[in-house]
PDB file of N, CA and C in Angstrom:
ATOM      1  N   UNK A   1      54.588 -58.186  64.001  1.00  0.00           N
ATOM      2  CA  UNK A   1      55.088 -57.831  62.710  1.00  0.00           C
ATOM      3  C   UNK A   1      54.028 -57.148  61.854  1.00  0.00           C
ATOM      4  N   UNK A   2      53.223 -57.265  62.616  1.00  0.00           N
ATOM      5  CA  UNK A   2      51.703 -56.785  61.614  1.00  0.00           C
ATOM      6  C   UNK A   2      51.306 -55.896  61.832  1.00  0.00           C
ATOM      7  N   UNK A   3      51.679 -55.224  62.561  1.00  0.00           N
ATOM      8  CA  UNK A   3      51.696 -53.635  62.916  1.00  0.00           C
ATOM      9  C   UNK A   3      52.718 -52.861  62.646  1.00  0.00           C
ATOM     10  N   UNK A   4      54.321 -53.138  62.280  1.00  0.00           N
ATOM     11  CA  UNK A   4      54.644 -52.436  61.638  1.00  0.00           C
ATOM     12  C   UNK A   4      54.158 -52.497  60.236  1.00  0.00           C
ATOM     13  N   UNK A   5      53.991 -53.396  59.536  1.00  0.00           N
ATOM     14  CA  UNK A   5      53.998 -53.858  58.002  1.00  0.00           C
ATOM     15  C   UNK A   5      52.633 -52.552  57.759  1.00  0.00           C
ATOM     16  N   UNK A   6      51.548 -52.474  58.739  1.00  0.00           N
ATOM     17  CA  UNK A   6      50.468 -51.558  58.411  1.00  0.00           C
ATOM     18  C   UNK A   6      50.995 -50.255  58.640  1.00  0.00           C
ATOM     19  N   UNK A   7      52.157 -49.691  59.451  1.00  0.00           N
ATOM     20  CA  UNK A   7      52.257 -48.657  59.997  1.00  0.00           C
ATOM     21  C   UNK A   7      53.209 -48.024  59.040  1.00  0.00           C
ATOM     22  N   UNK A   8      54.054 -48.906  57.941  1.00  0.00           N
ATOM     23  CA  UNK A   8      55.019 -48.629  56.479  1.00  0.00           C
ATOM     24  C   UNK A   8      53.848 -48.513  55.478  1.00  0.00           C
ATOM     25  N   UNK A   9      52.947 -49.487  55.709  1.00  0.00           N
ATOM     26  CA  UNK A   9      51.829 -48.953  54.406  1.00  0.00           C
ATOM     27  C   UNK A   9      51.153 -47.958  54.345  1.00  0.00           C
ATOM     28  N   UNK A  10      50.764 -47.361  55.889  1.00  0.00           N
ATOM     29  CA  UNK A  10      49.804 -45.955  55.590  1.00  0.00           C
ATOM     30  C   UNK A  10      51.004 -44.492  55.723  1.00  0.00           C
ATOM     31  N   UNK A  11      52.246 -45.429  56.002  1.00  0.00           N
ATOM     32  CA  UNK A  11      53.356 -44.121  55.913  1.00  0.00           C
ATOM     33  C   UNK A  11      53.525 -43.785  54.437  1.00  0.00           C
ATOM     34  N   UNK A  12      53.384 -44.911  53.552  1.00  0.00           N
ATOM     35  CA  UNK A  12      53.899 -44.972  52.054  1.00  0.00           C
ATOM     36  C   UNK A  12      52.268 -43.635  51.211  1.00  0.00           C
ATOM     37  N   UNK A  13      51.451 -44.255  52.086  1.00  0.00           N
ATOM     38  CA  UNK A  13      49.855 -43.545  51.671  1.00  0.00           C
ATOM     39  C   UNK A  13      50.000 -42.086  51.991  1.00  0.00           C
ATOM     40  N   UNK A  14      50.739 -41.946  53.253  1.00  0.00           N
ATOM     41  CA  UNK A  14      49.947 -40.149  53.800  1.00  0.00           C
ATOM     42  C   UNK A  14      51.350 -39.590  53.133  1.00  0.00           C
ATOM     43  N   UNK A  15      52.709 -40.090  52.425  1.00  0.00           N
ATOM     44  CA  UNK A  15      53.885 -39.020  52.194  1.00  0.00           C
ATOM     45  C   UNK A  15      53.701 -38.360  51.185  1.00  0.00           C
ATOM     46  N   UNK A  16      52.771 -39.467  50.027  1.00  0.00           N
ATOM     47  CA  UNK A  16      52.275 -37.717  48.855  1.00  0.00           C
ATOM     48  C   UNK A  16      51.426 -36.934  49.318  1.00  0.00           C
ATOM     49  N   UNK A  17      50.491 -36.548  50.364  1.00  0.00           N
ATOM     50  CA  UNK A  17      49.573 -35.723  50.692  1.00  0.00           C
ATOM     51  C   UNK A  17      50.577 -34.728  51.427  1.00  0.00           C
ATOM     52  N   UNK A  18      51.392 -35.582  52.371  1.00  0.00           N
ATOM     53  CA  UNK A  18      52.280 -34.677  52.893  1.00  0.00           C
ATOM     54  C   UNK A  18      52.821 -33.545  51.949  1.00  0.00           C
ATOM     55  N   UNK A  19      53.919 -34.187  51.103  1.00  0.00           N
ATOM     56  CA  UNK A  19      54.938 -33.703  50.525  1.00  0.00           C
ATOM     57  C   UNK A  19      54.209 -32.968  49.550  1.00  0.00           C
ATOM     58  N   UNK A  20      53.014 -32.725  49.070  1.00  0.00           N
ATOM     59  CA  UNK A  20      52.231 -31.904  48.189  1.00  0.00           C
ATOM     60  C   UNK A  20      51.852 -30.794  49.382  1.00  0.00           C
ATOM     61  N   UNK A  21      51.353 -30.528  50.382  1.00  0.00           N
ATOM     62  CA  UNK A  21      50.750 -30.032  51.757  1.00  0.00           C
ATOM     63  C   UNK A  21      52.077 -29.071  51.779  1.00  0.00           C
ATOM     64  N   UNK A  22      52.900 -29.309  52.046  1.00  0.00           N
ATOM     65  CA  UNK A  22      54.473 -28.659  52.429  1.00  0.00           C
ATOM     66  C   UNK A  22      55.310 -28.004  50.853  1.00  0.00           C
ATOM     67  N   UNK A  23      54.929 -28.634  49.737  1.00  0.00           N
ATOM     68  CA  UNK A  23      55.464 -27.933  48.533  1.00  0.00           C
ATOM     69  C   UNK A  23      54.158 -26.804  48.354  1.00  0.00           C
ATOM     70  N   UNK A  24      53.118 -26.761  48.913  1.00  0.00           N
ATOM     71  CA  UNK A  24      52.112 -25.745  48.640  1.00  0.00           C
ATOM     72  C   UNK A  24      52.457 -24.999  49.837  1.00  0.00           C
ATOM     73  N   UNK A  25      52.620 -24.718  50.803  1.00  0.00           N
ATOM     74  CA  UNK A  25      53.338 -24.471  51.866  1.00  0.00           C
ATOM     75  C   UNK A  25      54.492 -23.569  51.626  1.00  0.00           C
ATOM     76  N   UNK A  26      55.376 -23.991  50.761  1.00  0.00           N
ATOM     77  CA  UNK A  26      56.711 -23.500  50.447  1.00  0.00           C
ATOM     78  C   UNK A  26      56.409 -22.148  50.124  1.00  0.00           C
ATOM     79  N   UNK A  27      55.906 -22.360  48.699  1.00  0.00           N
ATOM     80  CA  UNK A  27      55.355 -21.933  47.652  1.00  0.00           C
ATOM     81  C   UNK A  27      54.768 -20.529  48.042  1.00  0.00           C
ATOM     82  N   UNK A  28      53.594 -20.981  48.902  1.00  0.00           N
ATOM     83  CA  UNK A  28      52.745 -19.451  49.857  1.00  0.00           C
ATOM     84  C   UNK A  28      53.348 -19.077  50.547  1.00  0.00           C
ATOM     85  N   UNK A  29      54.640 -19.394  51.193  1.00  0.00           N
ATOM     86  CA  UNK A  29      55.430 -18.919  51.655  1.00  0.00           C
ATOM     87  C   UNK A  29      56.014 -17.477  50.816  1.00  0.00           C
ATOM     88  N   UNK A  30      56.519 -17.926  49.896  1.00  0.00           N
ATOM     89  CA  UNK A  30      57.541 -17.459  48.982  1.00  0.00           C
ATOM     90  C   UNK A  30      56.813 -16.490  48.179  1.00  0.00           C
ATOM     91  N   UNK A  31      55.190 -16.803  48.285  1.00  0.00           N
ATOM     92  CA  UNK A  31      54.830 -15.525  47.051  1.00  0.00           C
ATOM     93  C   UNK A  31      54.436 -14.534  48.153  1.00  0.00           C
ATOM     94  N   UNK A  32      54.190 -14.925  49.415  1.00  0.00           N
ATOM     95  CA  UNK A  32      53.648 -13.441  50.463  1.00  0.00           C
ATOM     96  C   UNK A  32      55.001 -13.014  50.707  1.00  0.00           C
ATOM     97  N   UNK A  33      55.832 -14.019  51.140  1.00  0.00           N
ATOM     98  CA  UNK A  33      57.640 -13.123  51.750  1.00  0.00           C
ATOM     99  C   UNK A  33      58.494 -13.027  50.782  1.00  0.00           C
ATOM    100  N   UNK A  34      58.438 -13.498  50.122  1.00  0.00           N
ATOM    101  CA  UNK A  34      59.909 -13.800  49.168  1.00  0.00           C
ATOM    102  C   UNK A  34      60.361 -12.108  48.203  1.00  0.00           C
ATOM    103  N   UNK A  35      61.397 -12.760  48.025  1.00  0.00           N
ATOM    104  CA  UNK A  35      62.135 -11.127  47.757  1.00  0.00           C
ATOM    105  C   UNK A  35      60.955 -10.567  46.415  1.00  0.00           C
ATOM    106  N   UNK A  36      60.368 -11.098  45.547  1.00  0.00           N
ATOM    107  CA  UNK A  36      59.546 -10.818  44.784  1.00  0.00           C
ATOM    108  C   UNK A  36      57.920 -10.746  45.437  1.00  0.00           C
ATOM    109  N   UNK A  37      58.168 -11.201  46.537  1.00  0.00           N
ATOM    110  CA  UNK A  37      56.313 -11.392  46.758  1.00  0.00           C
ATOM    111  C   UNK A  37      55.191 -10.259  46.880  1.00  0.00           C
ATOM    112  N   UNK A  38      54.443 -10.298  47.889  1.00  0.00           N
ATOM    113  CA  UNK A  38      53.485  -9.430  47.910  1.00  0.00           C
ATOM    114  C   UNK A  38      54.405  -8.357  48.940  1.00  0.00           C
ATOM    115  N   UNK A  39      54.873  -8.391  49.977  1.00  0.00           N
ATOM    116  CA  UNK A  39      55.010  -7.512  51.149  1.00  0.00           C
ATOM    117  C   UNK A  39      56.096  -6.631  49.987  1.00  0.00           C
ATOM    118  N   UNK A  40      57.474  -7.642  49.476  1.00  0.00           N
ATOM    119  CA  UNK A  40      57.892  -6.221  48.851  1.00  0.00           C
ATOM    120  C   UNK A  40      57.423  -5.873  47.586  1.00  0.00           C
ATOM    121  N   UNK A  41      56.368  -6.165  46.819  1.00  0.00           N
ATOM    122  CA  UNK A  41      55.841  -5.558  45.574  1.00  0.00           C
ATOM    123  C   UNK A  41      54.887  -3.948  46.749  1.00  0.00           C
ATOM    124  N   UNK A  42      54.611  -4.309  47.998  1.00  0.00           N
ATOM    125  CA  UNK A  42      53.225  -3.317  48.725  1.00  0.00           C
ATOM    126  C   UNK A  42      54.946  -2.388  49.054  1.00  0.00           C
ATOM    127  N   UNK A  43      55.681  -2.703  49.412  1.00  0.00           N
ATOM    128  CA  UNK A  43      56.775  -1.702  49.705  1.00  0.00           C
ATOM    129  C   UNK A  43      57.609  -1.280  48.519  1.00  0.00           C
ATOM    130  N   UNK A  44      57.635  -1.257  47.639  1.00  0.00           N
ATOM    131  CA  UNK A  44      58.283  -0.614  46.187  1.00  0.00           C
ATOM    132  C   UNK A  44      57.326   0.652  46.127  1.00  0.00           C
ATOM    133  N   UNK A  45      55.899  -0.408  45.671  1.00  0.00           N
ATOM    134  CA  UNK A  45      54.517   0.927  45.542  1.00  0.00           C
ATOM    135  C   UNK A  45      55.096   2.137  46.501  1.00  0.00           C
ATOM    136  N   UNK A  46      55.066   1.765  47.974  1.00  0.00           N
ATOM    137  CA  UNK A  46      55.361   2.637  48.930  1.00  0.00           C
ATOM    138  C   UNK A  46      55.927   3.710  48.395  1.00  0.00           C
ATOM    139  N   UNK A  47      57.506   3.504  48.259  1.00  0.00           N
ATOM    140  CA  UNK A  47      58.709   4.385  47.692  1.00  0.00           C
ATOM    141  C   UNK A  47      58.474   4.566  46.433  1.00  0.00           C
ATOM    142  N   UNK A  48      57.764   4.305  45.674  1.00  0.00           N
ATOM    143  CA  UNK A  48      57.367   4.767  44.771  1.00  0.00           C
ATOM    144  C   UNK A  48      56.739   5.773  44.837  1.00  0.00           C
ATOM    145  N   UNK A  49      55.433   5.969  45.466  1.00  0.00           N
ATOM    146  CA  UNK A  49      54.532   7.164  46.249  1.00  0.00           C
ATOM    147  C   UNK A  49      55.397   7.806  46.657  1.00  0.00           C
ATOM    148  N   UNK A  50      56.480   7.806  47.724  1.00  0.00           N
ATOM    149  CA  UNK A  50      56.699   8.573  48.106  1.00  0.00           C
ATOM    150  C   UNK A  50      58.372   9.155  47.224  1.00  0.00           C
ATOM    151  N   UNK A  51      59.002   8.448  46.241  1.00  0.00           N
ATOM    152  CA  UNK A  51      59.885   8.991  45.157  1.00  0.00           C
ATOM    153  C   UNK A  51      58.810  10.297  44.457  1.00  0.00           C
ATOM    154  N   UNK A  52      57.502  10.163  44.358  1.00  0.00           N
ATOM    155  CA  UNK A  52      56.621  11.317  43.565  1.00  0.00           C
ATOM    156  C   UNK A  52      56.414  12.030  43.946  1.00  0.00           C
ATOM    157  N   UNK A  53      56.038  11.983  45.259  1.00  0.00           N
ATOM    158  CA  UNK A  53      55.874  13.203  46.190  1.00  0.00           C
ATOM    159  C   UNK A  53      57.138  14.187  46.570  1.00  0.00           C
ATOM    160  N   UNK A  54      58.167  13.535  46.266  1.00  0.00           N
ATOM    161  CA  UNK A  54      59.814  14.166  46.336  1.00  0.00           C
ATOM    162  C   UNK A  54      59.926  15.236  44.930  1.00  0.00           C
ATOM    163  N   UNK A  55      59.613  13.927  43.982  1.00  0.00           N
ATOM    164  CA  UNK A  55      59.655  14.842  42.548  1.00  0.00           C
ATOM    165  C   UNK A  55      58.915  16.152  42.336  1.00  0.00           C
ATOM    166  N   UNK A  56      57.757  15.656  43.165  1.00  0.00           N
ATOM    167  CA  UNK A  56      57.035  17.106  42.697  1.00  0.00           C
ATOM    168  C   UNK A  56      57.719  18.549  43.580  1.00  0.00           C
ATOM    169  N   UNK A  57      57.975  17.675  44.969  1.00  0.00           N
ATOM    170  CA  UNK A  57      58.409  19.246  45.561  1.00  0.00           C
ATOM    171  C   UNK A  57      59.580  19.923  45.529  1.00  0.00           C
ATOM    172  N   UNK A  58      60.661  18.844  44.632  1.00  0.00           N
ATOM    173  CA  UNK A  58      61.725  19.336  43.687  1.00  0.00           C
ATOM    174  C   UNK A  58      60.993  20.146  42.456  1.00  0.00           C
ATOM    175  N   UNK A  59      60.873  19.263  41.736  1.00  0.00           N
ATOM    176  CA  UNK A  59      60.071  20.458  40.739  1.00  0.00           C
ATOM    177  C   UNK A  59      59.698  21.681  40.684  1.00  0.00           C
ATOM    178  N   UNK A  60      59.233  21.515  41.654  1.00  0.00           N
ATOM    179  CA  UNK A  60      58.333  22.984  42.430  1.00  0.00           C
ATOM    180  C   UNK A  60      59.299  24.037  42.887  1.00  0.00           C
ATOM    181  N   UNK A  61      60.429  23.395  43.388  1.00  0.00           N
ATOM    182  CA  UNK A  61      61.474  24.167  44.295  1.00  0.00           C
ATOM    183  C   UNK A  61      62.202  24.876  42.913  1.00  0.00           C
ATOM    184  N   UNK A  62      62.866  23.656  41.397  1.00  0.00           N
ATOM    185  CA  UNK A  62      63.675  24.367  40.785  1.00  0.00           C
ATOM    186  C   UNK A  62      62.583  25.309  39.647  1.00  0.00           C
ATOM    187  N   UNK A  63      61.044  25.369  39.462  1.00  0.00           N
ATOM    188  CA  UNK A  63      60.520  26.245  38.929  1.00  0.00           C
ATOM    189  C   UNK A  63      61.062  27.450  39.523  1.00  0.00           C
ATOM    190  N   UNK A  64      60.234  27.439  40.931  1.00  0.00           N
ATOM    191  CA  UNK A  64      60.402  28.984  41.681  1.00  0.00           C
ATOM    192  C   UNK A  64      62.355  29.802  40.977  1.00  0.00           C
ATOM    193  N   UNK A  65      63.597  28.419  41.140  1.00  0.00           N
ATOM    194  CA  UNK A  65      64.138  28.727  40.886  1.00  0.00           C
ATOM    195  C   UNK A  65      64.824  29.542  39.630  1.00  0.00           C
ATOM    196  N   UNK A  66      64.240  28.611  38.901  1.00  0.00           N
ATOM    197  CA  UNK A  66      64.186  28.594  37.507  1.00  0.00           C
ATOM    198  C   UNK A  66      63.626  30.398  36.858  1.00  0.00           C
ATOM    199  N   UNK A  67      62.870  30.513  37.680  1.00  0.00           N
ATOM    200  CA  UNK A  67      61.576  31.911  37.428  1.00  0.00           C
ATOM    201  C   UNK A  67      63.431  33.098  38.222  1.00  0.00           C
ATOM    202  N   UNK A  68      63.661  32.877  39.412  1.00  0.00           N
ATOM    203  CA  UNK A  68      64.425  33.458  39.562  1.00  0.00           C
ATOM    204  C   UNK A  68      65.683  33.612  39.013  1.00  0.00           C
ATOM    205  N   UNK A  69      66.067  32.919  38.650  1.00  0.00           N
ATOM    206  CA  UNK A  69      67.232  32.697  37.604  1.00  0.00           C
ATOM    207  C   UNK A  69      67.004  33.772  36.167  1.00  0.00           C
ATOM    208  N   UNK A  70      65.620  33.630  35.574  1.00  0.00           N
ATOM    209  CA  UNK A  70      65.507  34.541  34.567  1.00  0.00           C
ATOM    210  C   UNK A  70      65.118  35.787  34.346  1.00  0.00           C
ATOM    211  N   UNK A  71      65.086  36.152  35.896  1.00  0.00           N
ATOM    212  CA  UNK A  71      64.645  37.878  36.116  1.00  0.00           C
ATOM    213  C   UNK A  71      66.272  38.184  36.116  1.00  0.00           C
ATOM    214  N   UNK A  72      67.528  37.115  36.126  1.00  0.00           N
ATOM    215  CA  UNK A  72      68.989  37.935  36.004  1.00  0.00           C
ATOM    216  C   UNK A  72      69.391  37.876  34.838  1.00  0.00           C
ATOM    217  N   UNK A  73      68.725  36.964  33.631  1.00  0.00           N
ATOM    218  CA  UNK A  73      69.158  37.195  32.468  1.00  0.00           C
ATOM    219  C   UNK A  73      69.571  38.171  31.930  1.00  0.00           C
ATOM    220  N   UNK A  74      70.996  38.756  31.043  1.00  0.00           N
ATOM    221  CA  UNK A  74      71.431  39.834  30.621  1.00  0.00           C
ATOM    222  C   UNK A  74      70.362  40.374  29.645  1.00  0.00           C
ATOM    223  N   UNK A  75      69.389  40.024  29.120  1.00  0.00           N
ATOM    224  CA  UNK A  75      68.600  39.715  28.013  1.00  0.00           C
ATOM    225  C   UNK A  75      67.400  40.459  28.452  1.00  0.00           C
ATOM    226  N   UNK A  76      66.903  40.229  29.459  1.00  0.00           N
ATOM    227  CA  UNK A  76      65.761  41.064  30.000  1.00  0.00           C
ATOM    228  C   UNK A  76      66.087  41.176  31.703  1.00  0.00           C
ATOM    229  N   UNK A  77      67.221  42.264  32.426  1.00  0.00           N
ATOM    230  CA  UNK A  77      67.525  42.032  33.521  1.00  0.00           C
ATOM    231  C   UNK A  77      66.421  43.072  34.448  1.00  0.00           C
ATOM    232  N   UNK A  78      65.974  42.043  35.083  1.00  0.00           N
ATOM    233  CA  UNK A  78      65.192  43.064  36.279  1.00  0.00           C
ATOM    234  C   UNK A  78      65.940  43.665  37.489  1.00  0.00           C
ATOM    235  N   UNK A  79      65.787  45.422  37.535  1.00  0.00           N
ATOM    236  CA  UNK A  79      66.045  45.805  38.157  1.00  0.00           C
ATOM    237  C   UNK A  79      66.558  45.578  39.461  1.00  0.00           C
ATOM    238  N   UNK A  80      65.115  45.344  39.844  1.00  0.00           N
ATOM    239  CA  UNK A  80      64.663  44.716  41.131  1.00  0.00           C
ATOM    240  C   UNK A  80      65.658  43.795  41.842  1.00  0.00           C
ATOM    241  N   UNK A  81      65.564  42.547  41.296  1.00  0.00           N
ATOM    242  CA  UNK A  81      66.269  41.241  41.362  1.00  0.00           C
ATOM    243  C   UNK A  81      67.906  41.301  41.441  1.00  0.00           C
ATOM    244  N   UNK A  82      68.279  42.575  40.575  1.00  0.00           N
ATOM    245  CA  UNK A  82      69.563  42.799  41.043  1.00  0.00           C
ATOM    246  C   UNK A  82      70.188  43.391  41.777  1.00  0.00           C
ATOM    247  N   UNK A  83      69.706  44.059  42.115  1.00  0.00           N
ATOM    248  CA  UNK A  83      69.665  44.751  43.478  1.00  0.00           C
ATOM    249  C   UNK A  83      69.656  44.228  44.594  1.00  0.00           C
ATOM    250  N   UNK A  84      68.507  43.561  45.045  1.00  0.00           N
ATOM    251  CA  UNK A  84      68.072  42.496  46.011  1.00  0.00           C
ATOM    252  C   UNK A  84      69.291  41.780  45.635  1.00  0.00           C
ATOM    253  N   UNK A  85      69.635  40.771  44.700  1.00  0.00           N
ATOM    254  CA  UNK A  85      70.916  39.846  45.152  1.00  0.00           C
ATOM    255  C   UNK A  85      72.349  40.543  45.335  1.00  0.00           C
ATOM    256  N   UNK A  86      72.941  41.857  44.673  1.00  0.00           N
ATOM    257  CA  UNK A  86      73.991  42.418  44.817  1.00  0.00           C
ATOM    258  C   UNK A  86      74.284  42.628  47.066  1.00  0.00           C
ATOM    259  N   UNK A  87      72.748  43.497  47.094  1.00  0.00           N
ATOM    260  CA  UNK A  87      72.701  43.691  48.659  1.00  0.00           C
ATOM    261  C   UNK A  87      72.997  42.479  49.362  1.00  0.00           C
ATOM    262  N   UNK A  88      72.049  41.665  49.045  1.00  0.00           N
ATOM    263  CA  UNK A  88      72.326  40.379  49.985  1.00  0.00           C
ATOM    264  C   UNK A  88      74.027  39.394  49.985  1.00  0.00           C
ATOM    265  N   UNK A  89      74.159  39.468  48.676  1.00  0.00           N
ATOM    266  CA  UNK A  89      75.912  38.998  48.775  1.00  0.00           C
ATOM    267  C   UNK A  89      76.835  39.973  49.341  1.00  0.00           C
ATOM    268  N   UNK A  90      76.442  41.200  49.310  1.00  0.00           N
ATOM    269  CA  UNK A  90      77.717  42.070  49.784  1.00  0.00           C
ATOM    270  C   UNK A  90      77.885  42.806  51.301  1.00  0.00           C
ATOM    271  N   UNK A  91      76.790  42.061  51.336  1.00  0.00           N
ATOM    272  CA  UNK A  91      75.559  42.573  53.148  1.00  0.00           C
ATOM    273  C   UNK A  91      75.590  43.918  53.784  1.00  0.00           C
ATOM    274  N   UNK A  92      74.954  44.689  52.336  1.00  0.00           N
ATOM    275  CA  UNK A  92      75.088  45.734  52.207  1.00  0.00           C
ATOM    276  C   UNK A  92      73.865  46.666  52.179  1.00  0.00           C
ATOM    277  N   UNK A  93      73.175  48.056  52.991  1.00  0.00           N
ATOM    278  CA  UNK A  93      72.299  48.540  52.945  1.00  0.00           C
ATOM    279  C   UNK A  93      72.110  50.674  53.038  1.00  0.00           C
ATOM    280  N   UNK A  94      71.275  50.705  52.476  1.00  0.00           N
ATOM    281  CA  UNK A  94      71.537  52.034  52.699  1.00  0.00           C
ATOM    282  C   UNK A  94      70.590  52.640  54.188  1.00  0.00           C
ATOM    283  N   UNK A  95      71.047  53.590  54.296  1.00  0.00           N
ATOM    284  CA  UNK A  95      71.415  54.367  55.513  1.00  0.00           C
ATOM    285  C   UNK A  95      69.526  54.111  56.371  1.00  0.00           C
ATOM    286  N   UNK A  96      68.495  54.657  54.963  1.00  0.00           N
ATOM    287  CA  UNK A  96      67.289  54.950  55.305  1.00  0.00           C
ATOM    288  C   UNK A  96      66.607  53.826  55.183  1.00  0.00           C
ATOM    289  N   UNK A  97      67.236  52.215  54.941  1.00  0.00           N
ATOM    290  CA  UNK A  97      66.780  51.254  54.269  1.00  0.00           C
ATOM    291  C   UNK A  97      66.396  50.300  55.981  1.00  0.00           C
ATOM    292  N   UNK A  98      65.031  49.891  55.558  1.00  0.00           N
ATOM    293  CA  UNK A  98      64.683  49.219  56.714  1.00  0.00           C
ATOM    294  C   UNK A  98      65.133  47.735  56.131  1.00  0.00           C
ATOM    295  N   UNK A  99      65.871  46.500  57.151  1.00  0.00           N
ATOM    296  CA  UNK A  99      66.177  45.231  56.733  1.00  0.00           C
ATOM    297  C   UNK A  99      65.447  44.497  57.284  1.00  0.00           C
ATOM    298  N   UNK A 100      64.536  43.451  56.741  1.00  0.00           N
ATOM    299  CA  UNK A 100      63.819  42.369  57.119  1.00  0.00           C
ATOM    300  C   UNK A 100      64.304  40.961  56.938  1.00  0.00           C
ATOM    301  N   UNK A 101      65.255  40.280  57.652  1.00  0.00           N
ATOM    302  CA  UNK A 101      65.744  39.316  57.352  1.00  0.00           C
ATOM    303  C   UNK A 101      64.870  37.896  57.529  1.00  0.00           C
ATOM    304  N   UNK A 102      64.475  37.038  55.951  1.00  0.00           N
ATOM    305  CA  UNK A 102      63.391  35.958  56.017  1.00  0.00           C
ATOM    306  C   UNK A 102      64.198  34.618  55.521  1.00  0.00           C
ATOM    307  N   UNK A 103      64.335  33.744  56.707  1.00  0.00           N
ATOM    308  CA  UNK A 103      65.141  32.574  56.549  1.00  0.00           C
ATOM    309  C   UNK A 103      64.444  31.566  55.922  1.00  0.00           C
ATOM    310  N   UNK A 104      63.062  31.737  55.888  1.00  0.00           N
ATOM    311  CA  UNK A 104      62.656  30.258  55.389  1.00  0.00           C
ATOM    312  C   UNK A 104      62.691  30.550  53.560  1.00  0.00           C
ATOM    313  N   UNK A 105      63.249  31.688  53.064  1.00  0.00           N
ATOM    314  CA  UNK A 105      62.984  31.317  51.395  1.00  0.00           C
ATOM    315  C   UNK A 105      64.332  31.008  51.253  1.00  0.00           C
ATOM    316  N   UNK A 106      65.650  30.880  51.824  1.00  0.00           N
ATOM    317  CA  UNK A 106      66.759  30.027  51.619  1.00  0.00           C
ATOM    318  C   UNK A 106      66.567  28.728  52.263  1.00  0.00           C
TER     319      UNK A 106
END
């Protein structure tokens, strides 16, 4: 009987070390994985970096656009520019006109 009675007393001794051991446990669990923790705060950053790197080469894309858009303004219309887009929508060229067709600026 005297070996269980010791074997309930040092069970009663080691369950707060335990149960503190395993709530710290939880815990580091939850701040490296957990839907808030470290792995996805390092993966937001990620898409974040790479949402900027999108923005800029949008940006970039509707300047160029933007620049082209205002050489057709009725206001100051460039020659040039209208010409070049009339030909290209109507796929149209003259007789002495050499055609260089360049796919990567569409």
């Amino acid at each position: 009987m005297s070996i269980v009675l010791e074997i309930r007393r040092r069970a009663r001794l080691i369950i707060g070390p335990i149960l503190g051991i395993s709530l710290c446990a939880y815990f580091a669990y939850h701040l490296v994985q957990g839907d808030r923790g470290l792995t996805a705060w390092m993966r937001l950053n990620q898409e974040v970096r790479e949402a900027k790197t999108t923005l800029a080469a949008v940006e970039a894309e509707r300047s160029t656009l933007e620049r082209r858009v205002d050489l057709l303004r009725p206001d100051h219309l460039d020659r040039d520019m209208l010409d070049e887009r009339a030909r290209s929508q109507l796929n149209l060229a003259a007789p002495n006109d050499i055609v260089i067709f360049d796919t990567k600026s569409r």
